[in-house]
Protein backbone atom coordinates (compact mmCIF):
# COMPACT_ATOMS: atom_id res chain seq x y z
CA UNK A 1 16.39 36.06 24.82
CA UNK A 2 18.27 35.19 21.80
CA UNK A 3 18.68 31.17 21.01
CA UNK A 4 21.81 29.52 21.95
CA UNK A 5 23.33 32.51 22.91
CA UNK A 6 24.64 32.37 26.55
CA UNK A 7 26.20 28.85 25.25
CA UNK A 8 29.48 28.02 26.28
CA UNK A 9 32.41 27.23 23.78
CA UNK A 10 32.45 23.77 24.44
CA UNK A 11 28.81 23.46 23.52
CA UNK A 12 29.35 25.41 20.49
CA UNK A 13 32.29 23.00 19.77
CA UNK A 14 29.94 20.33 20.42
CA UNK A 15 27.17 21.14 18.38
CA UNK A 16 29.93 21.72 15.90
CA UNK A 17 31.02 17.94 16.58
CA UNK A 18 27.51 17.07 16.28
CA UNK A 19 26.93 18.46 12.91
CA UNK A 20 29.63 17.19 11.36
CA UNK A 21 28.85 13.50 12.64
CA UNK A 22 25.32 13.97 11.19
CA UNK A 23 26.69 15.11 8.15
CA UNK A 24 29.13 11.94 7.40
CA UNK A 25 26.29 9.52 9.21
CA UNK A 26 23.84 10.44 6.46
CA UNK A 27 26.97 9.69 3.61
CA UNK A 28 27.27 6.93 4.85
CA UNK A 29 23.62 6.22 4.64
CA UNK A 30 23.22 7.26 0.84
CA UNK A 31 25.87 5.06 0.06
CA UNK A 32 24.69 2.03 1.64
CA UNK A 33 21.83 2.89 -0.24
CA UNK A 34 23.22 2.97 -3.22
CA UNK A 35 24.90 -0.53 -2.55
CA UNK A 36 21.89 -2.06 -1.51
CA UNK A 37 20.41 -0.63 -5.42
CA UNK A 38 23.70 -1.92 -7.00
CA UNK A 39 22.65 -5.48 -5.48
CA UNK A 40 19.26 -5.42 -6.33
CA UNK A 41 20.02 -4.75 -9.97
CA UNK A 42 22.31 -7.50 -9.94
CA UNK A 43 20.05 -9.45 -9.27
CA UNK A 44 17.51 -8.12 -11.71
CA UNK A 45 20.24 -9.04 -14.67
CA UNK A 46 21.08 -12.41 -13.27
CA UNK A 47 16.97 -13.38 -13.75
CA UNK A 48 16.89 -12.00 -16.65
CA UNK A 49 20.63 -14.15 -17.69
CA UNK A 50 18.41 -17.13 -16.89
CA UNK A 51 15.38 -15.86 -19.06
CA UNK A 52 17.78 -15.55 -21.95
CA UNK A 53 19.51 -18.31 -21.30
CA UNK A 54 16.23 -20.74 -21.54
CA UNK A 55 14.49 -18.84 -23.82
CA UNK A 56 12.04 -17.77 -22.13
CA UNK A 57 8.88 -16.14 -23.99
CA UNK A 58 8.13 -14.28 -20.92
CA UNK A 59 11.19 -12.17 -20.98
CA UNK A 60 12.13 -13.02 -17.79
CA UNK A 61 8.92 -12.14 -16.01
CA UNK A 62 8.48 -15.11 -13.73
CA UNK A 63 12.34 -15.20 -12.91
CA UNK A 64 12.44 -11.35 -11.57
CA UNK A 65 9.26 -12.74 -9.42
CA UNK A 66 10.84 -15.82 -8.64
CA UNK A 67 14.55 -13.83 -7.77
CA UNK A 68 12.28 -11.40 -5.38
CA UNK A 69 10.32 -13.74 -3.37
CA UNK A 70 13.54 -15.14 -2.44
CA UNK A 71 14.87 -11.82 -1.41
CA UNK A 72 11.57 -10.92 0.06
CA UNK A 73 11.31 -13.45 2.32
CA UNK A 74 14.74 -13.59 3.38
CA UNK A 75 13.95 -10.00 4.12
CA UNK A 76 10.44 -10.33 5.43
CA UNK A 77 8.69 -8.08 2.97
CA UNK A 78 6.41 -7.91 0.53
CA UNK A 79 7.89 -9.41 -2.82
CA UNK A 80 5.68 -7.53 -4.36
CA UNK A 81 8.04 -4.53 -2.81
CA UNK A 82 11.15 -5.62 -3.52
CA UNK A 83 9.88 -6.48 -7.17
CA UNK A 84 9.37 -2.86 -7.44
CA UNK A 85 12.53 -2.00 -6.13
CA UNK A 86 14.64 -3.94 -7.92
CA UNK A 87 13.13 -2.32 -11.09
CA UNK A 88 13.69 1.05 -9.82
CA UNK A 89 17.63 0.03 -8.76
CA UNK A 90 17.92 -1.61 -12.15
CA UNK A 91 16.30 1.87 -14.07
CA UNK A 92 18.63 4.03 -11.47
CA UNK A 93 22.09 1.91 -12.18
CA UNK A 94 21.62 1.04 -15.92
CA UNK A 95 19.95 4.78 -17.19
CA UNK A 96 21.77 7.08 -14.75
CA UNK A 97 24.74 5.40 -13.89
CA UNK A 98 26.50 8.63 -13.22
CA UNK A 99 23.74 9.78 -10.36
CA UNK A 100 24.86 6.38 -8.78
CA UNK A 101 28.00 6.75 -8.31
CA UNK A 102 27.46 9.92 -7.13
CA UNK A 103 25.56 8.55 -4.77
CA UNK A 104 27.30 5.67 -3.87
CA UNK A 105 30.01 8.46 -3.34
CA UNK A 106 28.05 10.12 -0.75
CA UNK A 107 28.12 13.48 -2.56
CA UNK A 108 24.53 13.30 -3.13
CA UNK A 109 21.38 11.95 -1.04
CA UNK A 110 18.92 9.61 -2.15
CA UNK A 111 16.56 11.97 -2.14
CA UNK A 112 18.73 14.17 -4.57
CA UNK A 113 18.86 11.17 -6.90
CA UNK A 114 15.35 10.52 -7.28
CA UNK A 115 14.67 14.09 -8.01
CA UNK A 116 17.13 14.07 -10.67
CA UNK A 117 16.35 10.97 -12.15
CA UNK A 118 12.78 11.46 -12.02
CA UNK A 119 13.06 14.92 -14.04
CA UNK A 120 14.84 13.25 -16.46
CA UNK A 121 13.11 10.16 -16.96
CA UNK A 122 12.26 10.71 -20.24
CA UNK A 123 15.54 11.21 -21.98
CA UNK A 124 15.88 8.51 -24.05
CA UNK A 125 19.77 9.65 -25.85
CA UNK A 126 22.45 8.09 -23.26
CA UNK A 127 24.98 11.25 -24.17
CA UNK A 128 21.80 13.60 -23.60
CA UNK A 129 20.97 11.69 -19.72
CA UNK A 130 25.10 11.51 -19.05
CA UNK A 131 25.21 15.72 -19.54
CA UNK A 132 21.93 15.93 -18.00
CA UNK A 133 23.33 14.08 -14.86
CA UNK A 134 27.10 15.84 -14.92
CA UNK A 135 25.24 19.29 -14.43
CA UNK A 136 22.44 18.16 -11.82
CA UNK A 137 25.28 16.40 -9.90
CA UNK A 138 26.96 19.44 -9.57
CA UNK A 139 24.33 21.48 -8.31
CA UNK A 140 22.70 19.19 -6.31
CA UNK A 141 26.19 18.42 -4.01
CA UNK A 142 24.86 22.26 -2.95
CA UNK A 143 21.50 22.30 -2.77
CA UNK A 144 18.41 20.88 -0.97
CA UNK A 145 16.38 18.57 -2.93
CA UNK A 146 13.17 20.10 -3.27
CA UNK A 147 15.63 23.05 -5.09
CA UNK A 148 16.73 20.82 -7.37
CA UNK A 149 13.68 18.93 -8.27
CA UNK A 150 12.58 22.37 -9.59
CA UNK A 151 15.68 23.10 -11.36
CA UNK A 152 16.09 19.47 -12.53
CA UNK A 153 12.87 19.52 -14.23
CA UNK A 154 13.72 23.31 -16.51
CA UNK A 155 17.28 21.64 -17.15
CA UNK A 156 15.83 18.38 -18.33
CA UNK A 157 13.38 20.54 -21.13
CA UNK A 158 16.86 21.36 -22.84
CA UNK A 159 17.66 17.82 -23.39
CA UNK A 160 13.94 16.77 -24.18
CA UNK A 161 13.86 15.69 -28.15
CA UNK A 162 10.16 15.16 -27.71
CA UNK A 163 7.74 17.60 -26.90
CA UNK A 164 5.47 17.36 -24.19
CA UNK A 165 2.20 16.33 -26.05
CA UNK A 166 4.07 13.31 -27.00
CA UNK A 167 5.40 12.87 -23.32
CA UNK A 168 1.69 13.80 -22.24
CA UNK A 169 0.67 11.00 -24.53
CA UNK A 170 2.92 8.39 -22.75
CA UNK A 171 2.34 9.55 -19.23
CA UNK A 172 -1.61 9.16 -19.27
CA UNK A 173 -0.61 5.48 -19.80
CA UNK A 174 0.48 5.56 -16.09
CA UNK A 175 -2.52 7.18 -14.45
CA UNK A 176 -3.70 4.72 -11.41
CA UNK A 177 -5.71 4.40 -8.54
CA UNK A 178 -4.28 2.96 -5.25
CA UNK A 179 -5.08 2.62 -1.23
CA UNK A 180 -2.64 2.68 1.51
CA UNK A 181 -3.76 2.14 5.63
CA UNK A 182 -2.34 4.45 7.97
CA UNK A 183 -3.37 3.24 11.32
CA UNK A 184 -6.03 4.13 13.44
CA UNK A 185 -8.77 3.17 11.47
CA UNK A 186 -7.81 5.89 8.80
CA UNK A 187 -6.69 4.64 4.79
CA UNK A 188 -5.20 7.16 2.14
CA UNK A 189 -6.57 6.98 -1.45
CA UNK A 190 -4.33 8.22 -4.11
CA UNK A 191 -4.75 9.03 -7.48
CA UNK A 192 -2.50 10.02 -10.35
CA UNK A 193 -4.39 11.20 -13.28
CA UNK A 194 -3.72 14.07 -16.26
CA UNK A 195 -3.40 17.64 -14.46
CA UNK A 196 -6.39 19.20 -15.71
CA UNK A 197 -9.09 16.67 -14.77
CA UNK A 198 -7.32 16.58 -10.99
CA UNK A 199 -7.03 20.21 -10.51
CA UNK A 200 -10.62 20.71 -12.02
CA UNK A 201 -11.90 17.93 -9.59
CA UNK A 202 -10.58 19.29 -6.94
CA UNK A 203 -11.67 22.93 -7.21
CA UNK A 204 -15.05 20.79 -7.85
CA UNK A 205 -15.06 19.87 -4.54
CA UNK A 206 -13.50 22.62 -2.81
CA UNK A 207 -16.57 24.89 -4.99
CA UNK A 208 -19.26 22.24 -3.20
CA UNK A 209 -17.15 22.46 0.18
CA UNK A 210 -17.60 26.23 0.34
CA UNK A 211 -21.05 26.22 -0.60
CA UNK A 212 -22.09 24.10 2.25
CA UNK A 213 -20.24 26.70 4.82
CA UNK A 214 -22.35 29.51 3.80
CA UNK A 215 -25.45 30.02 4.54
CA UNK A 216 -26.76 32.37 1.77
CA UNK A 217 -23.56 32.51 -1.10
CA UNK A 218 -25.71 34.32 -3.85
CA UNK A 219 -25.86 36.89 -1.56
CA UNK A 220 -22.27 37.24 -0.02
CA UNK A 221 -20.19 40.07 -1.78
CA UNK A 222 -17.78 38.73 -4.35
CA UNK A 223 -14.79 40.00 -2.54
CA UNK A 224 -15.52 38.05 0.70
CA UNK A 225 -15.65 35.07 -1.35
CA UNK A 226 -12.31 35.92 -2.39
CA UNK A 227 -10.58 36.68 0.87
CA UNK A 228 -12.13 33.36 2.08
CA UNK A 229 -10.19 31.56 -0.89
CA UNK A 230 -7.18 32.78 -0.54
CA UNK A 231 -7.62 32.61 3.34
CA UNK A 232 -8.45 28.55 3.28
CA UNK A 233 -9.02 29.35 6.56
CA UNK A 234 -9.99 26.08 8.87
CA UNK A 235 -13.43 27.58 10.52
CA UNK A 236 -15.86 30.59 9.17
CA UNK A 237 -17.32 32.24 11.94
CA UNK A 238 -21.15 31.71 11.86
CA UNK A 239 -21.19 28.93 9.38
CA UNK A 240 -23.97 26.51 7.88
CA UNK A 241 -22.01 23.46 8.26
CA UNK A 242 -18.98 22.89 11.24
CA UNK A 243 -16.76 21.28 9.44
CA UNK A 244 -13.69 22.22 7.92
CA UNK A 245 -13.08 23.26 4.53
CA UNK A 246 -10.67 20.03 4.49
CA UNK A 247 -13.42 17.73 5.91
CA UNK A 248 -15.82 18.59 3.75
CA UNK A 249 -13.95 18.38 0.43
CA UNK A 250 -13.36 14.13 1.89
CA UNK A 251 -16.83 13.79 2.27
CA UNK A 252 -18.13 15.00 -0.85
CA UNK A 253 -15.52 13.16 -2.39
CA UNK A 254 -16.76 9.76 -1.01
CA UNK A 255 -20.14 10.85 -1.24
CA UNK A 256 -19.70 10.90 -4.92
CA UNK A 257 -17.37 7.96 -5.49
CA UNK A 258 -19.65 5.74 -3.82
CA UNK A 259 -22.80 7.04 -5.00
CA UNK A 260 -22.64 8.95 -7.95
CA UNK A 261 -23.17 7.34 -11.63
CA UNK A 262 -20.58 6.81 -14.32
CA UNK A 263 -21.95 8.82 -16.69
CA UNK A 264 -18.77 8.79 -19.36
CA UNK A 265 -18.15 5.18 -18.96
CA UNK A 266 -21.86 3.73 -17.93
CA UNK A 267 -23.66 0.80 -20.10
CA UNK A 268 -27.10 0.67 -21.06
CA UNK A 269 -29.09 -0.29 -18.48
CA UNK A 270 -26.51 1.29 -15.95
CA UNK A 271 -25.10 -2.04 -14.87
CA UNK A 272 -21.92 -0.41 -13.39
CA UNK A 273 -24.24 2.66 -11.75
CA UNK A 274 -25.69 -0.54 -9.89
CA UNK A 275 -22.52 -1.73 -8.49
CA UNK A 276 -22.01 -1.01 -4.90
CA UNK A 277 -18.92 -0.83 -2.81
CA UNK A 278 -18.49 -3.83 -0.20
CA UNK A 279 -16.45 -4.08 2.87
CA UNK A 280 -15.78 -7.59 4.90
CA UNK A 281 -15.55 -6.55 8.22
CA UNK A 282 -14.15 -9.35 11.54
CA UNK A 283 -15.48 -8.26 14.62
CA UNK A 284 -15.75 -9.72 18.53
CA UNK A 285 -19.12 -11.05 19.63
CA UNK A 286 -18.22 -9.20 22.64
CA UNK A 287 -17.32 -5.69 20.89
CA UNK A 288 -20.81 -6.10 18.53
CA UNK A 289 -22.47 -6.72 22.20
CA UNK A 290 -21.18 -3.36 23.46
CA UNK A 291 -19.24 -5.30 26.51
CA UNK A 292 -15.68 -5.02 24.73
CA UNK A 293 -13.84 -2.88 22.87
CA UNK A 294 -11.83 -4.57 20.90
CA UNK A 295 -10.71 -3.12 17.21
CA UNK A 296 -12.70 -4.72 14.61
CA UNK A 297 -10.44 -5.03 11.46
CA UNK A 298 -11.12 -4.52 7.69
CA UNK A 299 -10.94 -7.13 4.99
CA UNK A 300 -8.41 -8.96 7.63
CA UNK A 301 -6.01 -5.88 7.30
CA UNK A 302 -6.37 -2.42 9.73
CA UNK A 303 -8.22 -1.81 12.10
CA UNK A 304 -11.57 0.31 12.49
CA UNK A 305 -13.63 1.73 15.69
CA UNK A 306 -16.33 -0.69 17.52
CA UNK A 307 -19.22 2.27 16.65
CA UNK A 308 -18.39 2.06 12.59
CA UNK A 309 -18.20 -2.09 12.78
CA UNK A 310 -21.44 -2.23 14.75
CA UNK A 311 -23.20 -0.13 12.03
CA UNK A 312 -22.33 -2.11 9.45
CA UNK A 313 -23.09 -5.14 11.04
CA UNK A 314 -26.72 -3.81 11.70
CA UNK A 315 -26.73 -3.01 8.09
CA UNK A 316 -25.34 -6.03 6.72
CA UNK A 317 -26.94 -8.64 4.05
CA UNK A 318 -25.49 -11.71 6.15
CA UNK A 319 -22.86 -12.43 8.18
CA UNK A 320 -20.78 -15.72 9.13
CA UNK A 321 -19.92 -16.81 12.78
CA UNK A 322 -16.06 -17.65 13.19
CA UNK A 323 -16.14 -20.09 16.32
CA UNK A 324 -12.88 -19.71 18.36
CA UNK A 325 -11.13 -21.31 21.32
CA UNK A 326 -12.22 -19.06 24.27
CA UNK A 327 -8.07 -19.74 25.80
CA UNK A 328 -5.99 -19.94 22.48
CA UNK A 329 -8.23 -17.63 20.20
CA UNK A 330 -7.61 -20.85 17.47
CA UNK A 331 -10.38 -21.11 14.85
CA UNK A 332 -12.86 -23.80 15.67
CA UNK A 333 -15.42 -23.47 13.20
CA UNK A 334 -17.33 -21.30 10.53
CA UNK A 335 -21.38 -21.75 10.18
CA UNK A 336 -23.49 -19.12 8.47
CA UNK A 337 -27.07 -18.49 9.29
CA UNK A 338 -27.58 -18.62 5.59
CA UNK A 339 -26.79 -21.34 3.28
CA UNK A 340 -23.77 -21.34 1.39
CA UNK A 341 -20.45 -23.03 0.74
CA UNK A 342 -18.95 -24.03 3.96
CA UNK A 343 -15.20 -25.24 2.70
CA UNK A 344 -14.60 -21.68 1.42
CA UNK A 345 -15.50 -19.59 4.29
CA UNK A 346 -13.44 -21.82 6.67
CA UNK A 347 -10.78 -21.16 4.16
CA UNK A 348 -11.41 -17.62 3.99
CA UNK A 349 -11.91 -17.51 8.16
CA UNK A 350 -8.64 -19.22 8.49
CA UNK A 351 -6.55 -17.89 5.59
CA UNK A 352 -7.51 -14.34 6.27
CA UNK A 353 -4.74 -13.01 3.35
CA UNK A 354 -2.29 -14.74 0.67
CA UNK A 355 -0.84 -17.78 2.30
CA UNK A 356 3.01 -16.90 0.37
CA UNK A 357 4.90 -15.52 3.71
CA UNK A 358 5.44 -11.33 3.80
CA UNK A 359 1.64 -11.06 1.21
CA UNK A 360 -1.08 -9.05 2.60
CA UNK A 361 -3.75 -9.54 -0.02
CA UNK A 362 -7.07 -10.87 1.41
CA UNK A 363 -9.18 -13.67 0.27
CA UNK A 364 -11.27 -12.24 -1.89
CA UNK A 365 -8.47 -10.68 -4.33
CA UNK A 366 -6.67 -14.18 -4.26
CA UNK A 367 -7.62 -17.92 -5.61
CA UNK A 368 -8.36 -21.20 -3.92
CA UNK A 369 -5.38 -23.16 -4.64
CA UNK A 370 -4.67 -26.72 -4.50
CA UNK A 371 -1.23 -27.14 -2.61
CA UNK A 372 -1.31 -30.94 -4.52
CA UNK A 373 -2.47 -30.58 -7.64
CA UNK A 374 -6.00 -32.24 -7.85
CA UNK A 375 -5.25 -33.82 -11.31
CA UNK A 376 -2.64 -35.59 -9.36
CA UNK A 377 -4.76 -36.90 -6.68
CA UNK A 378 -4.85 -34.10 -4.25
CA UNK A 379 -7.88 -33.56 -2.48
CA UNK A 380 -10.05 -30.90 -2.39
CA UNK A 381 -9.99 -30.65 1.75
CA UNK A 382 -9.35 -28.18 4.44
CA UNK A 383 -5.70 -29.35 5.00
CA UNK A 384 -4.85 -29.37 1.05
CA UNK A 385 -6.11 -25.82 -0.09
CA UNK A 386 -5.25 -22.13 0.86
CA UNK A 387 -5.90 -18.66 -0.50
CA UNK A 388 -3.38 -17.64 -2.94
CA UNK A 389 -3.04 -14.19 -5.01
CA UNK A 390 -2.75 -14.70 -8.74
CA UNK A 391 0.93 -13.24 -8.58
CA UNK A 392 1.78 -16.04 -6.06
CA UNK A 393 -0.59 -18.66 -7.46
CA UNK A 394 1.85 -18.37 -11.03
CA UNK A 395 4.79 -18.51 -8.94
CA UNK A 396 4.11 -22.05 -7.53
CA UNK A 397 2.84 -23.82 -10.77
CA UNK A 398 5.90 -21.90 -12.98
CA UNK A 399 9.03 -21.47 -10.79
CA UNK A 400 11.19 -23.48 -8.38
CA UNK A 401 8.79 -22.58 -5.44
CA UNK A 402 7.22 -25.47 -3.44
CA UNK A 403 4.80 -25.23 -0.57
CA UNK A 404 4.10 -28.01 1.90
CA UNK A 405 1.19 -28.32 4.13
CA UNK A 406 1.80 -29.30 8.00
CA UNK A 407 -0.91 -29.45 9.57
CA UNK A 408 -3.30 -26.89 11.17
CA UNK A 409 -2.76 -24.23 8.65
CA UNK A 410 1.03 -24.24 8.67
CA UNK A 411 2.53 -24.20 5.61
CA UNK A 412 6.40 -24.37 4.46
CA UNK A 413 7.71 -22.47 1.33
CA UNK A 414 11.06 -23.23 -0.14
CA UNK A 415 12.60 -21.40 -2.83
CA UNK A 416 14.85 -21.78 -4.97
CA UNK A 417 18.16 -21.10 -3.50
CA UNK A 418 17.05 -24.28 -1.02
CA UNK A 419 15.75 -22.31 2.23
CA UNK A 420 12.68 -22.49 3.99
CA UNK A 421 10.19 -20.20 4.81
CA UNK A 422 7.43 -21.01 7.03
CA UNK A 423 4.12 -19.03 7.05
CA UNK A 424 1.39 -19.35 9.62
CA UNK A 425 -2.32 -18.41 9.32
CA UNK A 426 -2.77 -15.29 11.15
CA UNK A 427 -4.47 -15.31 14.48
CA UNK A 428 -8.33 -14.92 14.76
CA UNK A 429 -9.41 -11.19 15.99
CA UNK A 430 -11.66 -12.48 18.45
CA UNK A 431 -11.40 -12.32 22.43
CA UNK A 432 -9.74 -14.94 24.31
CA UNK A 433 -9.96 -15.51 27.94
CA UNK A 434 -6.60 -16.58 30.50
CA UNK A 435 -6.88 -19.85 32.48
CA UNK A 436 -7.56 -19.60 36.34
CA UNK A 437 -5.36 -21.05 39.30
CA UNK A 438 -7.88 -24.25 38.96
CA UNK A 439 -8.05 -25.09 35.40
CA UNK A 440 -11.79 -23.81 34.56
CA UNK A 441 -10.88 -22.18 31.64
CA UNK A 442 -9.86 -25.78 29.63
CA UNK A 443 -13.11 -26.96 28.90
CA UNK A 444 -14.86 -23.32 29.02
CA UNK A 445 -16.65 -23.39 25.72
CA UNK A 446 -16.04 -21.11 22.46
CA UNK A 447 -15.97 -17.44 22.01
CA UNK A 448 -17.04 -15.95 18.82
CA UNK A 449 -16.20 -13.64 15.99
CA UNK A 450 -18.58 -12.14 13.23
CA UNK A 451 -17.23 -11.69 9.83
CA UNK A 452 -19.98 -9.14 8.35
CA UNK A 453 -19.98 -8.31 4.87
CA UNK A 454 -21.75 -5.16 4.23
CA UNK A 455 -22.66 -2.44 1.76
CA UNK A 456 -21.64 0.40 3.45
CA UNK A 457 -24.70 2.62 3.91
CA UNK A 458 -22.63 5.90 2.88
């Protein structure tokens, strides 16, 4: 049986109709995209107008953060996101003006732009970038965009005045580390880094990875080892170790990154060989108990499995105890069966993240801030402080942002453009319990949480 080919006329015709629709949906997409860049660089220029304008010796800095929180939480996202994008809309409009319009034209995809933009990134002549962009326009309105990434990036070389040591040189400068959650108890960890020290960790690993699935390799003929390698396949049949080739790069990986010394970078004494990786981990009483199983959740953030919080809770150094309402799940109290300083876990019970509305960063990347300033009289109390990045921290004390408290956590953020944003502290992960028909659960006592910080024993 052949596919689609008893179909009638009229559903040809209408997958025909269909196609096209897709076709002109998706323009219209990539053009809305490209207005939506077109307005964030505007208003990337009209902070950096003000900048100018006042002189300031930050070159605009704080009013691109203070022009993207405003967007941001208009938009309810991160401003650290739109920050980002704005930069990228500005570098897209200003430096490739010509892959815009195209763009905004609907005769390429965003996807085709960013290829093309990012292959030529480097081209600092604006007549070598416009000729660069004339002839990638043209055969990208033809082509998919993983084709012309490849050809982008041989037609770019043509224009490229510098040579790729000096490019090298500059890129390096870029090379980062960075985390991103995923659901399900699973986080990503990416890494950018020079080519040769990636690709040379990562036959590393897959070198170690193979060497655990067999059970005698000095002994295994040298072209088996080859098949299996260009094979990769997922399972060896009669193999040391079960898991996959996959898995067991991972765990090597984190084996080493959380165990293994610095040796390029270490100080005498190995001080930073010492330094172990920590995780603050808020869990149910009921879920540590066995009786529940509710998610725990990571540094306030995503959640992990019951079995890999109650390990680390029966690992942990100390823990605090996060008293909640047993109806509304509201936080009650914070006592530690060690000593310590009481204001700043409540804070950091109750905060859980950044208190500027759309930031995720937890407590312990952000400051204690005083809402009203203490050298004005503020007081250094419950309902005066909150957890604030440093990003968010500058942008109270050195733009028009102002932040009001309200009471139980509440607190009200207006920018500069005169609205107001109100952000609320999240609510407790903890297990809370209906009312029955008579009332009993009013005056039913407290359930708990346990906020365990832990050196994870792996």
């Amino acid at each position: 049986m052949t596919a689609l080919a008893d179909a009638t006329l009229e559903q040809v015709d209408a997958l025909a109709a269909l196609t096209e629709t897709l076709v002109e949906v998706e323009r219209t997409i990539s053009r809305l995209q490209a207005a939506r860049d077109g307005i964030l660089a505007v208003g990337s220029r009209l902070a950096l107008q003000v900048a100018e304008q006042a002189e300031h010796p930050d070159h605009g800095e704080m009013s691109a953060r203070t022009v993207a929180a405003e967007f941001a939480a208009a938009l309810r996202i991160s401003d650290r996101t739109v920050q980002r994008r704005m930069a990228d809309a500005t570098w897209l409009v200003e430096r490739f003006p010509l892959v815009w319009e195209a763009q905004g034209e609907g005769r390429i995809s965003a996807a085709h732009a960013r290829v093309v933009c990012e292959a030529g990134e480097h081209l600092d002549d604006a007549a070598s970038r416009a000729a660069y962009s004339a002839q990638m326009i043209a055969f990208a309105e033809t082509e998919a965009p993983s084709r012309v990434a490849r050809m982008a990036r041989r037609v770019a070389e043509r224009f490229q005045p510098r040579s790729i040591d000096e490019r090298h040189r500059d890129a390096r400068k870029k090379r980062s580390l960075w985390v991103k959650d995923v659901g399900d108890g699973m986080s990503q960890l990416g890494m950018l880094g020079p080519s040769a020290l990636v690709h040379g960790a990562f036959d590393r690993l897959t070198q170690m990875a193979r060497s655990m699935q067999q059970h005698e390799p000095e002994q295994q003929p040298q072209r088996e080892r080859e098949q299996e390698q260009e094979q990769e396949q997922e399972q060896v049949q009669g193999q040391a170790d079960p898991r996959t080739l996959a898995q067991l790069r991972n765990d090597l990986a984190f084996d080493l990154l959380l165990t293994g010394a610095p040796l390029g970078h270490d100080r005498p004494g190995g001080s930073l060989a010492a330094i172990r990786g920590s995780v603050s981990i808020t869990v149910p009483v009921t879920t540590l108990m066995g009786v529940d199983t509710t998610p725990a959740e990571l540094n306030g953030r995503v959640p992990i499995d019951p079995v890999t919080a109650r390990r680390l809770a029966g690992a942990a150094s100390g823990w605090d105890r996060v008293l909640t309402h047993p109806v509304t799940g509201a936080l009650l109290a914070v006592d530690r069966y060690r000593p310590g300083p009481d204001l700043r876990r409540h804070l950091r019970a109750r905060d859980q993240r950044c208190r500027f509305p759309t930031c995720g960063y937890p407590p312990a990347d952000c400051d204690i801030d005083h809402h009203h300033d203490a050298a004005l009289g503020g007081a250094t109390a419950e309902s005066n402080l909150g957890h604030l990045c440093r990003r968010h921290h500058m942008l109270k004390h050195h733009s028009p942002w102002t932040v009001e408290p309200l009471g139980d956590g509440v607190y009200a953020w207006t920018g500069p453009s005169g609205k107001t944003y109100i952000d609320r502290a999240p609510r407790q992960n903890t297990v809370t319990f209906l009312e029955d028909d008579e009332g009993g659960g009013e005056g039913g006592g407290v359930v708990g949480g346990a906020e365990v910080v832990s050196t994870p024993p792996f």
